[in-house]
PDB file of N, CA and C in Angstrom:
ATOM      1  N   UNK A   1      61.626  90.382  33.476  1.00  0.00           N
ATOM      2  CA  UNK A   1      61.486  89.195  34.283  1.00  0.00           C
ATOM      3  C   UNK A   1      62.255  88.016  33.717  1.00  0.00           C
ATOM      4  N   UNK A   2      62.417  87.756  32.647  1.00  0.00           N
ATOM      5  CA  UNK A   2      63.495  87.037  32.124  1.00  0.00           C
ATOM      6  C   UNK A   2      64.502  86.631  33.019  1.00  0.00           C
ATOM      7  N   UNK A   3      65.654  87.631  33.197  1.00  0.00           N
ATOM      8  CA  UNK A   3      66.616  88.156  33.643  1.00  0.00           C
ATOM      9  C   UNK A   3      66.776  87.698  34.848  1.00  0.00           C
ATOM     10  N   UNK A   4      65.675  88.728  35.679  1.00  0.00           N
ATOM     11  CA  UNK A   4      65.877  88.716  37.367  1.00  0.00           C
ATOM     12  C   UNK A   4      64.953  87.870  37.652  1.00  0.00           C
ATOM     13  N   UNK A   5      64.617  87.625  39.104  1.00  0.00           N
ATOM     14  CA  UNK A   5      63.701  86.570  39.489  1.00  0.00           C
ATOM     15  C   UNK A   5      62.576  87.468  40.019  1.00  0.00           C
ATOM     16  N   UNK A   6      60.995  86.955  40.050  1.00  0.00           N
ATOM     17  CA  UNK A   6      60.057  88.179  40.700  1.00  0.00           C
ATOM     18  C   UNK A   6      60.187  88.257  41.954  1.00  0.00           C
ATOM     19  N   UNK A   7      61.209  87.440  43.218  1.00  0.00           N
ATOM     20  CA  UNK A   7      61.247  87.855  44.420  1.00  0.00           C
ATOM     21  C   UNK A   7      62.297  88.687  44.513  1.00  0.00           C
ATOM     22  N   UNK A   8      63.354  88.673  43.897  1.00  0.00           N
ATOM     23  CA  UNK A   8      64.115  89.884  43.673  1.00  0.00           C
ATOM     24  C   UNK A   8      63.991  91.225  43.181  1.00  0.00           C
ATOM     25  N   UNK A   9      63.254  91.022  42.492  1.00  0.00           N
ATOM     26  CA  UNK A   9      61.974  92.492  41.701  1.00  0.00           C
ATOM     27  C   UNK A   9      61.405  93.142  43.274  1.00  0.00           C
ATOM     28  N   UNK A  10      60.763  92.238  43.527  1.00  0.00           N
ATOM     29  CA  UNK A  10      59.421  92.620  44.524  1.00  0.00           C
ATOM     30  C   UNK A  10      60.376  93.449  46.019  1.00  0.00           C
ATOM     31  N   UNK A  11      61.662  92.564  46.244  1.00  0.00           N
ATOM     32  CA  UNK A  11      62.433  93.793  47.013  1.00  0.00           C
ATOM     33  C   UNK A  11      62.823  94.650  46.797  1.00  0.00           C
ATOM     34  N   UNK A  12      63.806  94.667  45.611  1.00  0.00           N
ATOM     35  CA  UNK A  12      64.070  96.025  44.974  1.00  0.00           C
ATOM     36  C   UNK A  12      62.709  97.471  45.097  1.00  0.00           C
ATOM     37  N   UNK A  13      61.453  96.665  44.627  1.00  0.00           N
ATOM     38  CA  UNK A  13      60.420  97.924  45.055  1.00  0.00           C
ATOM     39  C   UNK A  13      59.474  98.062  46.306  1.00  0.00           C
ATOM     40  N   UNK A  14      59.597  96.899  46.911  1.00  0.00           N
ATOM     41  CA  UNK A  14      59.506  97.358  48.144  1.00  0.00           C
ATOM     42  C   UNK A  14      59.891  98.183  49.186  1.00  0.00           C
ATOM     43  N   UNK A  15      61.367  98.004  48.798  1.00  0.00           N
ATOM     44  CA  UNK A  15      62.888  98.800  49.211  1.00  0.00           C
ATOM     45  C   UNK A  15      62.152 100.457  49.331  1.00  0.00           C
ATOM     46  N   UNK A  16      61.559 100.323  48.257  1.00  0.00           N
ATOM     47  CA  UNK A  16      61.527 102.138  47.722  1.00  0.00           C
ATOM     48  C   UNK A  16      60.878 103.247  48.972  1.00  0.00           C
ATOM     49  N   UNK A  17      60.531 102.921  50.318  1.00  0.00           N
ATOM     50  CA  UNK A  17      60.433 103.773  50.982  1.00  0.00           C
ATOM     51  C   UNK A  17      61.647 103.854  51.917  1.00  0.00           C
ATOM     52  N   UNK A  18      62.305 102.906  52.071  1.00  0.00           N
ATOM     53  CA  UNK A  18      63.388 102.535  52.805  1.00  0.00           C
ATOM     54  C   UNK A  18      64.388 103.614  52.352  1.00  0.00           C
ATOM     55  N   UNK A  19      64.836 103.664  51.055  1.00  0.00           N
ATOM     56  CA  UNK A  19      65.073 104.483  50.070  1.00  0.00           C
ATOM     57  C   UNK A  19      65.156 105.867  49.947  1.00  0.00           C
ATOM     58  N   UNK A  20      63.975 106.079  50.410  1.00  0.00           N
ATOM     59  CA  UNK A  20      63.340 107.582  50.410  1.00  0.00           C
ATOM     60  C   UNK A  20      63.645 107.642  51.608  1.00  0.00           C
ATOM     61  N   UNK A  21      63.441 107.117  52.529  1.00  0.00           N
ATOM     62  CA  UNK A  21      63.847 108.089  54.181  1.00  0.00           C
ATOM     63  C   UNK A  21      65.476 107.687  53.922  1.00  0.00           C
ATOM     64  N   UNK A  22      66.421 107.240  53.800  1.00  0.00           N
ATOM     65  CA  UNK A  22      67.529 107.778  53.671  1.00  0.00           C
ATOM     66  C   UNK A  22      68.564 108.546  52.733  1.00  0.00           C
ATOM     67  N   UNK A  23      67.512 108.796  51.425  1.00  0.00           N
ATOM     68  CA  UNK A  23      68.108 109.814  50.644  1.00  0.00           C
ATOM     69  C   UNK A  23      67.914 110.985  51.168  1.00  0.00           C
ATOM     70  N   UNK A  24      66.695 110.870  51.512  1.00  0.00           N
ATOM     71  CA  UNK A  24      65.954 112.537  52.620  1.00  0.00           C
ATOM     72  C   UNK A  24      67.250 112.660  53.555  1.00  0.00           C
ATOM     73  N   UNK A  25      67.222 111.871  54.356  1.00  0.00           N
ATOM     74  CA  UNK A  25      67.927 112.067  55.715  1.00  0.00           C
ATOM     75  C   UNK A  25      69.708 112.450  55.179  1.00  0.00           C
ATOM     76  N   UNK A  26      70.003 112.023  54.211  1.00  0.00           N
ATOM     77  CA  UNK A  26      71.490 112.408  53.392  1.00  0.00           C
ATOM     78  C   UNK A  26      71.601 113.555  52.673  1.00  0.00           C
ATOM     79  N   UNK A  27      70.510 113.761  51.984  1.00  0.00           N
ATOM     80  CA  UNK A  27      70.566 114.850  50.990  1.00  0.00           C
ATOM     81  C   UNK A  27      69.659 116.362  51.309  1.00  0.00           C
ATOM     82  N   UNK A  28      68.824 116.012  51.856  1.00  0.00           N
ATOM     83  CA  UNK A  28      68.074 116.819  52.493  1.00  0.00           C
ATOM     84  C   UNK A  28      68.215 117.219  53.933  1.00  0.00           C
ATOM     85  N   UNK A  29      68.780 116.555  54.547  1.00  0.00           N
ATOM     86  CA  UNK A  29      69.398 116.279  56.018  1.00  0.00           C
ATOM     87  C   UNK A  29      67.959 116.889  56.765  1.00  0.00           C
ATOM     88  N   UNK A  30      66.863 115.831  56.698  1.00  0.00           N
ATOM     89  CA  UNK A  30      65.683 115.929  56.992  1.00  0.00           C
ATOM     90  C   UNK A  30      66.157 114.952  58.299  1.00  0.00           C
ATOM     91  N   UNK A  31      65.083 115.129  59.525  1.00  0.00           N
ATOM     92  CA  UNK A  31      65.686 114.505  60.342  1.00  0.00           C
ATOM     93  C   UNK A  31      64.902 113.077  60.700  1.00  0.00           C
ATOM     94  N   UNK A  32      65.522 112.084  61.446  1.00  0.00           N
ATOM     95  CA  UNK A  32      64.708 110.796  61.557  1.00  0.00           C
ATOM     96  C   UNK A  32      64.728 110.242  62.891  1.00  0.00           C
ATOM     97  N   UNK A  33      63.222 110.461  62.936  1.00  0.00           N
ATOM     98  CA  UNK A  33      62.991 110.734  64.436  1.00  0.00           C
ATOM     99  C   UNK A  33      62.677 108.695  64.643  1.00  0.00           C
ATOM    100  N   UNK A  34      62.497 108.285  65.880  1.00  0.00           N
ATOM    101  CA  UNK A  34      62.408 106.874  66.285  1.00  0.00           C
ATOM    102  C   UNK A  34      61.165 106.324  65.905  1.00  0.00           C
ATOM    103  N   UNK A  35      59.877 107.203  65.253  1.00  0.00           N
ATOM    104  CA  UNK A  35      58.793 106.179  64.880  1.00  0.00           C
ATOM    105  C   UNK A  35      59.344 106.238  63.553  1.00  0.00           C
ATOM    106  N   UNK A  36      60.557 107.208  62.776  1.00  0.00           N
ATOM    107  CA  UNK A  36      60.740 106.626  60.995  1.00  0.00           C
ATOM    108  C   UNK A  36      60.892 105.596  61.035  1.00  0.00           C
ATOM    109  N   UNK A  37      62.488 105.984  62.304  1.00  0.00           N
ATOM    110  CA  UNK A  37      63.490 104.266  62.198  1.00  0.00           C
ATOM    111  C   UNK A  37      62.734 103.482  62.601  1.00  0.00           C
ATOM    112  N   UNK A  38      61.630 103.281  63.614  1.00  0.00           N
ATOM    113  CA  UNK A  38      60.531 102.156  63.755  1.00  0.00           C
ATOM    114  C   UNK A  38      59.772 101.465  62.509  1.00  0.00           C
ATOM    115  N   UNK A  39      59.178 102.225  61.458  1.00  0.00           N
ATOM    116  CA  UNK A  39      58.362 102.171  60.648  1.00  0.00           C
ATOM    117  C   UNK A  39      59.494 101.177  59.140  1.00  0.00           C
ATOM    118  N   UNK A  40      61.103 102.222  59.106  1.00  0.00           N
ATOM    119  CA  UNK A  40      61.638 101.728  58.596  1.00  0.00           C
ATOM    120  C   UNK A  40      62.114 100.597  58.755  1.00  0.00           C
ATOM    121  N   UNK A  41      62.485 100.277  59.902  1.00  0.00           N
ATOM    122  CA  UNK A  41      62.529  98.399  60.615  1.00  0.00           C
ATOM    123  C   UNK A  41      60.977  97.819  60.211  1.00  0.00           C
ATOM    124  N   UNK A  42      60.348  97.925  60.389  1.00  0.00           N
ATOM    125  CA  UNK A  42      59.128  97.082  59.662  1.00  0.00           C
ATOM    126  C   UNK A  42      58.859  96.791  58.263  1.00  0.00           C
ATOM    127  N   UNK A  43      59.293  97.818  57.504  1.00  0.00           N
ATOM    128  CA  UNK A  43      58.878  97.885  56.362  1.00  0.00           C
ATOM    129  C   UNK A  43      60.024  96.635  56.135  1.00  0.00           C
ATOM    130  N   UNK A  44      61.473  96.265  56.417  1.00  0.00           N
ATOM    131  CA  UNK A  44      62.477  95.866  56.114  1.00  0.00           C
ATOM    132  C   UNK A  44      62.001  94.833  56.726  1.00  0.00           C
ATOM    133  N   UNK A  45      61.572  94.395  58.002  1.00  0.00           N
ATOM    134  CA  UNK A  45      61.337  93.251  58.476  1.00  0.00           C
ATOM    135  C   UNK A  45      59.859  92.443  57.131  1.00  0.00           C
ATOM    136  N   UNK A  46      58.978  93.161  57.102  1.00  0.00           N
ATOM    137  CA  UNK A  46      58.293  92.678  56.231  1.00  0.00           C
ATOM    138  C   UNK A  46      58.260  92.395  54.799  1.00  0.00           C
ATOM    139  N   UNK A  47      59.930  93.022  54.116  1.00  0.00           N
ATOM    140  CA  UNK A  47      60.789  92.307  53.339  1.00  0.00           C
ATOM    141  C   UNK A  47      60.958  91.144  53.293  1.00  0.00           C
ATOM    142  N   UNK A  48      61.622  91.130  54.253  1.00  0.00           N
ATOM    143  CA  UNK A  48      62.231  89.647  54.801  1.00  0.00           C
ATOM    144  C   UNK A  48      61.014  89.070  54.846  1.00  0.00           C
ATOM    145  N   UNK A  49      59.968  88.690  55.691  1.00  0.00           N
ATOM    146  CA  UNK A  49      59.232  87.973  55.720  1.00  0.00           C
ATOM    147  C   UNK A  49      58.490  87.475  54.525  1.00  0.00           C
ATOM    148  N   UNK A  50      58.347  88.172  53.092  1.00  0.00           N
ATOM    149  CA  UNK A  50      57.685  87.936  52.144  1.00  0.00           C
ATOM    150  C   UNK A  50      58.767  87.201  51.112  1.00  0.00           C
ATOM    151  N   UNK A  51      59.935  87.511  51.229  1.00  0.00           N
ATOM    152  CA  UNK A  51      60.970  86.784  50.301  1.00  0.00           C
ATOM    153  C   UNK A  51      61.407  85.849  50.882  1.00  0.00           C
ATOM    154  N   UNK A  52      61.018  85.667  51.991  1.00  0.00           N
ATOM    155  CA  UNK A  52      61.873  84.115  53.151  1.00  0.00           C
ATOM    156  C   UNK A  52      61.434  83.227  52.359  1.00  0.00           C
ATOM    157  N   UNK A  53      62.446  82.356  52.332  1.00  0.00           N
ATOM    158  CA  UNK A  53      61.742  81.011  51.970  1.00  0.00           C
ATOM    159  C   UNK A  53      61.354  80.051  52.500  1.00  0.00           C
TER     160      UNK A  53
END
């Protein structure tokens, strides 16, 4: 924490499902049906909303 700032922390691991459905969907070529990409737009929208200033 030094270093980085804790709202920059807190996205970086928030990120982490965002993350996971597109390493799946690249590497695993798992498929992503419209409630992921739904779920994944939220999770990202509620990024944003917690680091907004």
């Amino acid at each position: 924490l030094r270093i980085y700032q804790p709202s920059a922390m807190a996205t970086v691991a928030l990120s982490t499902p965002i993350w996971g459905v597109l390493i799946a969907a690249v590497i695993a070529h798992e498929g992503l049906s419209p409630e992921l990409l739904l779920a994944s737009a939220l999770v990202a929208t509620g990024i944003g909303l917690t680091t907004w200033r």
